[in-house]
Protein backbone atom coordinates (compact mmCIF):
# COMPACT_ATOMS: atom_id res chain seq x y z
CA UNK A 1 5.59 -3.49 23.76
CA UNK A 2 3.39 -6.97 23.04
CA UNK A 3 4.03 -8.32 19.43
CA UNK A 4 0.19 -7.17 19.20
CA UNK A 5 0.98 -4.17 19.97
CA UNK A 6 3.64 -3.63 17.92
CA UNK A 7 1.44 -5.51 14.94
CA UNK A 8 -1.49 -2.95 15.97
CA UNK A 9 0.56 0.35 15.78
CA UNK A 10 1.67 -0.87 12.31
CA UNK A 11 -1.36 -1.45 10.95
CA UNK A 12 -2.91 1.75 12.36
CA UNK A 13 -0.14 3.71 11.12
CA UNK A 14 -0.45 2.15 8.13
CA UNK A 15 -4.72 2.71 7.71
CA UNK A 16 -3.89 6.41 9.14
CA UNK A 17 -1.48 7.42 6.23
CA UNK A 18 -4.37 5.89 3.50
CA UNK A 19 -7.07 7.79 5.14
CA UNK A 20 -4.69 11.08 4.71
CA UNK A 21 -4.90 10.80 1.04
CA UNK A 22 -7.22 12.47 -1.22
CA UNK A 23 -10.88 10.39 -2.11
CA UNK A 24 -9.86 10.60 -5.56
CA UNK A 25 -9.04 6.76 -7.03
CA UNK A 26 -9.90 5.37 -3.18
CA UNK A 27 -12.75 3.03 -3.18
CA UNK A 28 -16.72 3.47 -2.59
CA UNK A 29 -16.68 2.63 1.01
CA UNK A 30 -19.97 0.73 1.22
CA UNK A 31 -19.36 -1.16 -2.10
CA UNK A 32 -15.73 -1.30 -3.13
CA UNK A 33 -12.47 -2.96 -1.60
CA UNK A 34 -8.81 -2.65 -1.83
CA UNK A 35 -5.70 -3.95 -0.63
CA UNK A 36 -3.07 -1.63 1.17
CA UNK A 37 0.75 -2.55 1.54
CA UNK A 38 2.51 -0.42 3.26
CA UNK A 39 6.60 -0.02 4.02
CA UNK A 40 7.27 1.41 7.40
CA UNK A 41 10.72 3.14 8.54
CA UNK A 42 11.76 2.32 12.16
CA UNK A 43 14.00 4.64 14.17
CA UNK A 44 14.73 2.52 16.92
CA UNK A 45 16.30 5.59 19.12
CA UNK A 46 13.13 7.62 19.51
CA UNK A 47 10.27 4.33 19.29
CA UNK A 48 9.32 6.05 16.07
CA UNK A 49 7.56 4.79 12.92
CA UNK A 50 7.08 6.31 9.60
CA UNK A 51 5.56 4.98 6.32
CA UNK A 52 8.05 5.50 3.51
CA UNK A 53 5.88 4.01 0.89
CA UNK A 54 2.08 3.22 0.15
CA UNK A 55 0.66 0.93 -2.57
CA UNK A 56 -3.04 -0.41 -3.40
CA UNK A 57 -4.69 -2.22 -5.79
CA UNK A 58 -5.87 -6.02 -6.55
CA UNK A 59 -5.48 -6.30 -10.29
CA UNK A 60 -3.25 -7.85 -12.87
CA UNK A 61 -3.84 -7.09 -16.59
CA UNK A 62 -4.25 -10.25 -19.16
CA UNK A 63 -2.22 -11.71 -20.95
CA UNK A 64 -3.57 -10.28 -24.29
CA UNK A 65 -3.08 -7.17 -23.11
CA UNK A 66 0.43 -7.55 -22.26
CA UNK A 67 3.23 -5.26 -24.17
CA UNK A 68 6.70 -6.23 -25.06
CA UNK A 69 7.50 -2.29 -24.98
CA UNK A 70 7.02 -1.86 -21.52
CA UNK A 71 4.27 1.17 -21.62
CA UNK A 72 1.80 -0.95 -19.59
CA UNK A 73 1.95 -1.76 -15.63
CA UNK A 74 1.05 -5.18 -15.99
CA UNK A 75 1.21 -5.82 -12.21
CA UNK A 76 -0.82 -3.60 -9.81
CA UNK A 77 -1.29 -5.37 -7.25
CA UNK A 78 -0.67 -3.50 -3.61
CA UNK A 79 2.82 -5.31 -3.08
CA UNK A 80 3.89 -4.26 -6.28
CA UNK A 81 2.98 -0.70 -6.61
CA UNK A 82 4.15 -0.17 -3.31
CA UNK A 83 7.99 -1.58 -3.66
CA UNK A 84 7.74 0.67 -6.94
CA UNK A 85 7.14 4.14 -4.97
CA UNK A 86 10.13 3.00 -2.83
């Protein structure tokens, strides 16, 4: 397999497992965007992939509305909330 290839089953995978998930919280199609990280399992035995954790989002809260008690996600960016479902 081509490193595009490889790149390319990824990133299907990954837009495949996304599309899976209920509309609810996704955004409009024709007028919204998100970003999508995804974490991928490889079982190198069987050529298999498998996407162990999913994450979107774009936004980080200000710093006014920062708490010291740690009740609010101040980071949701895709990265983030997808190392946290890990």
């Amino acid at each position: 397999m081509s490193q595009l290839q490889f790149h390319n089953q990824i990133a299907t995978l990954s837009i495949q497992q996304f599309n899976n998930l209920p509309k609810k919280g996704k955004p409009n199609v024709n007028t919204e965007w998100t970003v999508l990280s995804c974490i991928i399992k490889e079982n190198n035995l069987k050529n298999h992939f498998e996407v162990v954790a999913l994450g979107t989002g774009s936004k980080c809260i200000g710093k006014t509305k920062m708490s010291t008690k740690g009740d609010i996600l101040n980071d949701s960016h895709a990265e983030i909330i997808c190392r946290r479902a890990f």
